[in-house]
Protein backbone atom coordinates (compact mmCIF):
# COMPACT_ATOMS: atom_id res chain seq x y z
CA UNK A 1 2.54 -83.51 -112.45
CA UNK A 2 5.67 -84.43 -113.92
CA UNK A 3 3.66 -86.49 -116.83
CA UNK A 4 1.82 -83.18 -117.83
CA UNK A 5 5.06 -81.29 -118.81
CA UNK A 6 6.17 -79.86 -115.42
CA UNK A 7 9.95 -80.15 -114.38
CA UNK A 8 11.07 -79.91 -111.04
CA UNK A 9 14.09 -77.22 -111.88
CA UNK A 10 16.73 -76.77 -109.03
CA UNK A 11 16.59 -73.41 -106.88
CA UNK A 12 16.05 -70.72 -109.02
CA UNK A 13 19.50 -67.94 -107.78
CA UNK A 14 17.03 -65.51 -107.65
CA UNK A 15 15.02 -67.05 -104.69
CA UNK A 16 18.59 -68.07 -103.16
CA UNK A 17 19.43 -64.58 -103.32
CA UNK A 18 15.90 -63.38 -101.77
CA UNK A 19 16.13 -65.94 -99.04
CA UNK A 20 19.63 -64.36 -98.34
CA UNK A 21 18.58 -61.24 -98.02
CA UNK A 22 15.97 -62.53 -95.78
CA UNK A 23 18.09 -64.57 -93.53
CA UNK A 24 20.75 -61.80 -93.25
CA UNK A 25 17.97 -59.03 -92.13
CA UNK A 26 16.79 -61.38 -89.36
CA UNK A 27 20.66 -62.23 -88.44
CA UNK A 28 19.45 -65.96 -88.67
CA UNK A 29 23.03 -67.56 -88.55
CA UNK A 30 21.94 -70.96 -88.96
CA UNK A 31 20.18 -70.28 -92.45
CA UNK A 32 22.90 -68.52 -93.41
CA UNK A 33 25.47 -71.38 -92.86
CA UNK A 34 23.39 -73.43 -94.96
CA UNK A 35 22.50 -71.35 -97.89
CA UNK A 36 26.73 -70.39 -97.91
CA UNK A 37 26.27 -74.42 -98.15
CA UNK A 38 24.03 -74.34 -100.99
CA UNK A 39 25.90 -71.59 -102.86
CA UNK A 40 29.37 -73.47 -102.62
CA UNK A 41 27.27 -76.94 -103.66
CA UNK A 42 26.45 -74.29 -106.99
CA UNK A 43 29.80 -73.43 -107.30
CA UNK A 44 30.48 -76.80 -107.71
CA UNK A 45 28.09 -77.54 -110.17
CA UNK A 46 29.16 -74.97 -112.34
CA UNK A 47 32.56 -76.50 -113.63
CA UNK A 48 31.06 -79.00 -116.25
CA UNK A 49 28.45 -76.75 -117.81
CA UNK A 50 27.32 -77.08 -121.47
CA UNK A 51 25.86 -74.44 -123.37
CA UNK A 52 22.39 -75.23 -122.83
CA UNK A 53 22.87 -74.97 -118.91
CA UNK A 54 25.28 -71.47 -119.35
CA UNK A 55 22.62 -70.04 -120.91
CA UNK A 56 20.30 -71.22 -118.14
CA UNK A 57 22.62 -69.79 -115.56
CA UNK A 58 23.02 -66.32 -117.74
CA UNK A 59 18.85 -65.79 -117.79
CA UNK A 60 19.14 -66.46 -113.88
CA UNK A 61 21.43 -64.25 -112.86
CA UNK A 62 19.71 -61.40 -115.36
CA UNK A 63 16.46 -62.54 -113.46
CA UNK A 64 17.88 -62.24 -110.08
CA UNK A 65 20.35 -58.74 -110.23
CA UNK A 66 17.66 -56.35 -108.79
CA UNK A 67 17.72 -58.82 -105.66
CA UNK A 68 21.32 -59.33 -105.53
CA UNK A 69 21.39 -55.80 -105.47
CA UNK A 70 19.39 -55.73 -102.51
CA UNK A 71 21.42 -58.52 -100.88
CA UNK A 72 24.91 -56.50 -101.11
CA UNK A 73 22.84 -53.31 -99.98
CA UNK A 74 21.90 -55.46 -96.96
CA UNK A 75 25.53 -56.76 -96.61
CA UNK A 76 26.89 -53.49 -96.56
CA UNK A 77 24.77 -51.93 -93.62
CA UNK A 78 25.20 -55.14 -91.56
CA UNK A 79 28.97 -54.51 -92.00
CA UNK A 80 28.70 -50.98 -90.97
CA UNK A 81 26.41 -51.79 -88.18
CA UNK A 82 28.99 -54.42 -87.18
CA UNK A 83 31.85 -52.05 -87.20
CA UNK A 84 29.87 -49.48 -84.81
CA UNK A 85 29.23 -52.00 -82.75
CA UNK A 86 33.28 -53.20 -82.59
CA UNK A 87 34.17 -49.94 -82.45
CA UNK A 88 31.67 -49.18 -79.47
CA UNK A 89 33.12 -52.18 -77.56
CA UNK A 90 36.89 -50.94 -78.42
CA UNK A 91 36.08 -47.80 -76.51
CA UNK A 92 33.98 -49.33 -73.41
CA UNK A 93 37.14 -51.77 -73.22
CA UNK A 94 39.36 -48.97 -73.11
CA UNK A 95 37.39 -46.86 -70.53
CA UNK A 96 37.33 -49.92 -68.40
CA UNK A 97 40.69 -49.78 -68.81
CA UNK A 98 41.86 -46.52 -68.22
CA UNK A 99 39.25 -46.55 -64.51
CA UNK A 100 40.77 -49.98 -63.77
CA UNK A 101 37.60 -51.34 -63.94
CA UNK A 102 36.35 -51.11 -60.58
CA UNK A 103 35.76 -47.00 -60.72
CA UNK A 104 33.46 -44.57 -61.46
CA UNK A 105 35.00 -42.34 -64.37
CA UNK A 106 36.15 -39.14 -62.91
CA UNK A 107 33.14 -35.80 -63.33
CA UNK A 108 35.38 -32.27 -64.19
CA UNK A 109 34.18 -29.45 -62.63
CA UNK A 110 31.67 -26.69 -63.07
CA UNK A 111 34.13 -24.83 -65.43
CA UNK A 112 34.76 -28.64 -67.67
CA UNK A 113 38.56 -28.08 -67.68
CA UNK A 114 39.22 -30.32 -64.75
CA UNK A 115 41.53 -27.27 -62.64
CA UNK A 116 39.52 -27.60 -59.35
């Protein structure tokens, strides 16, 4: 198809940024290691740009800011989920703790003030 006046173009960011989004929602660490791969690989590529490709880049990420959107929105509630979920094990660590691990937590009274 290439002789007809199609050009095989790179990943579009946009669809990088989807597939983010995407992996991140399923917690699919493996994709996620390699499109951090791909992005630093961009990063990369960026250094010798000419104006041609900077104004490539520039219609790209205009195409793709709804979905990056999206991607930080996801970010952020994985990082909150992720700090309930520390902060969940902080406290079961420290109950276990404070029983010794081996004992059933003390039940206060009838009355809930523990003078019994």
């Amino acid at each position: 198809m290439q002789g007809i006046g199609v050009r095989h173009e790179p990943t579009h960011l946009k669809e990088l940024v989807a597939e983010a989004s995407r992996a991140l929602a399923r917690l699919d660490a493996d994709r996620l290691e390699e499109l951090a791969l791909s992005c630093q690989a961009l990063n990369r590529d960026l250094k010798p740009l000419n104006q041609q490709q900077r104004a490539e880049l520039a219609r790209q990420s205009r195409e793709a800011g709804g979905d990056m959107a999206t991607f930080a929105r996801v970010l952020e509630a994985t990082r909150a989920n992720l700090n309930v979920m520390n902060r969940l094990r902080s406290l079961r660590s420290d109950q276990f703790e404070y029983t010794g691990g081996n004992a059933e937590p003390s039940v206060i009274g009838d009355r809930g003030h523990g003078d019994n």
